[in-house]
Protein backbone atom coordinates (compact mmCIF):
# COMPACT_ATOMS: atom_id res chain seq x y z
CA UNK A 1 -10.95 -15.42 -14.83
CA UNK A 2 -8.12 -15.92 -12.01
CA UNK A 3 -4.09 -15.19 -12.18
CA UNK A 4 -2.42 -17.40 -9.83
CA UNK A 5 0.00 -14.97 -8.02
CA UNK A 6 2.21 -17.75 -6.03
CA UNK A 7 2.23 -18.90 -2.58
CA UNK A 8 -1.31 -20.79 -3.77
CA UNK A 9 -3.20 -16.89 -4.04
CA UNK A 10 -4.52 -16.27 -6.89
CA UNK A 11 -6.99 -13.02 -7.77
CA UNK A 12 -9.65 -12.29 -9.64
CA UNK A 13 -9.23 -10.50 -13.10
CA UNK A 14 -12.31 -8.07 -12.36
CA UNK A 15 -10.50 -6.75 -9.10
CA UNK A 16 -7.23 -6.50 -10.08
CA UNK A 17 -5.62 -2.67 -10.62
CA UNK A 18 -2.04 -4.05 -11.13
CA UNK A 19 0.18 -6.07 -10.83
CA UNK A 20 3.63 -4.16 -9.67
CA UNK A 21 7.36 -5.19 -9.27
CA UNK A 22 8.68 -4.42 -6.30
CA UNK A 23 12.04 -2.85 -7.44
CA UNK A 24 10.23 -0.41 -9.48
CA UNK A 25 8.13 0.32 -6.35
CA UNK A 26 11.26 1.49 -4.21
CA UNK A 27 12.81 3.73 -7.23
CA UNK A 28 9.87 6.55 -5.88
CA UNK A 29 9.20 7.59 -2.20
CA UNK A 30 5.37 8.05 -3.04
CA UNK A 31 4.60 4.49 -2.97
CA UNK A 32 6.29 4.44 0.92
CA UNK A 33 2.87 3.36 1.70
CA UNK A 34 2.96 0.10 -0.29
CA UNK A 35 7.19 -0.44 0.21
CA UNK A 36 6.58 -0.60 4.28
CA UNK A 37 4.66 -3.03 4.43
CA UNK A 38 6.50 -5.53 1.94
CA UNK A 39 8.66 -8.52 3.26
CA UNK A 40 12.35 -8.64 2.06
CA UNK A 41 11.84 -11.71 -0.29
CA UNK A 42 8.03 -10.15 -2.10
CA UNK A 43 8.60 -10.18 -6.02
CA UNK A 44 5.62 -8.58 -6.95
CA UNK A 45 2.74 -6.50 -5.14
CA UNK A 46 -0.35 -7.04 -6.22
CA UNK A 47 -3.37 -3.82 -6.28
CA UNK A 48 -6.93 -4.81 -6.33
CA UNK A 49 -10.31 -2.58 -6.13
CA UNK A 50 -10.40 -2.46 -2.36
CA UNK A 51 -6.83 -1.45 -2.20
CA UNK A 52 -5.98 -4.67 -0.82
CA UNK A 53 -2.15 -5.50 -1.38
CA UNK A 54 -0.97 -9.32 -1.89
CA UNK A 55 2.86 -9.47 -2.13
CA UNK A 56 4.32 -12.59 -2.93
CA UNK A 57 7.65 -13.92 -4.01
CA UNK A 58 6.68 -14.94 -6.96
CA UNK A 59 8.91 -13.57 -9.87
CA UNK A 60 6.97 -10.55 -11.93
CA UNK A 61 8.35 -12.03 -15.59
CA UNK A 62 6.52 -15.55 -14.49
CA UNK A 63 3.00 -14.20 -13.41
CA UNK A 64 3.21 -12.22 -16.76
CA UNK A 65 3.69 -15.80 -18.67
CA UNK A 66 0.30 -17.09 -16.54
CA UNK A 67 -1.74 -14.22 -17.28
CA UNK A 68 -4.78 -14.61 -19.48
CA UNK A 69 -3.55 -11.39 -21.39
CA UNK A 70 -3.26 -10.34 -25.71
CA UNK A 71 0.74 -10.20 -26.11
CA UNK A 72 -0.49 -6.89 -27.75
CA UNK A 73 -1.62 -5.81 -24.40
CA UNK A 74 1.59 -6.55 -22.53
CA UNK A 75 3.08 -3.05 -21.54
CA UNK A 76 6.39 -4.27 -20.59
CA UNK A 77 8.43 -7.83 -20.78
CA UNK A 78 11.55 -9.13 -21.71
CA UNK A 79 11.37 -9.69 -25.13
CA UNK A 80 9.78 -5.85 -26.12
CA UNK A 81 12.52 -4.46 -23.57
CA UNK A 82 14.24 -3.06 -26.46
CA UNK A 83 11.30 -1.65 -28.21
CA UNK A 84 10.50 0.66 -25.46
């Protein structure tokens, strides 16, 4: 199966590592090496197998809606905010 990303990418579910926002990324100097190489307007950074990284611009709340994944899986979204 495929997420669509945005920006007409989409990526494979067998390659994909994670799926990342980008505001979390900054919060901690260790990912530096993902940060530098983002755009001003990226959403969401994108982690597959190879250690490829897609960033698009592409809000992280909407690629969680197209995702082909159990709402039991979901480890963070709006409406369990609270329950974390």
């Amino acid at each position: 199966m495929f997420i669509h990303i945005g920006n007409n990418l989409t990526i494979s579910d067998h390659l994909c590592i994670g799926i990342f926002n980008v505001e979390t990324l900054y919060l901690c100097d260790d990912n530096k090496w993902i940060t530098d190489k983002l755009k001003k307007d990226d959403k969401v950074v994108v982690i597959d197998k190879n250690n490829n990284i897609t960033a698009t611009n592409v809000s992280p709340f909407t690629i969680i809606k197209r995702s082909p994944i159990d709402k039991e899986e979901i480890i963070w979204s709006r409406e369990n905010d609270k329950e974390l």
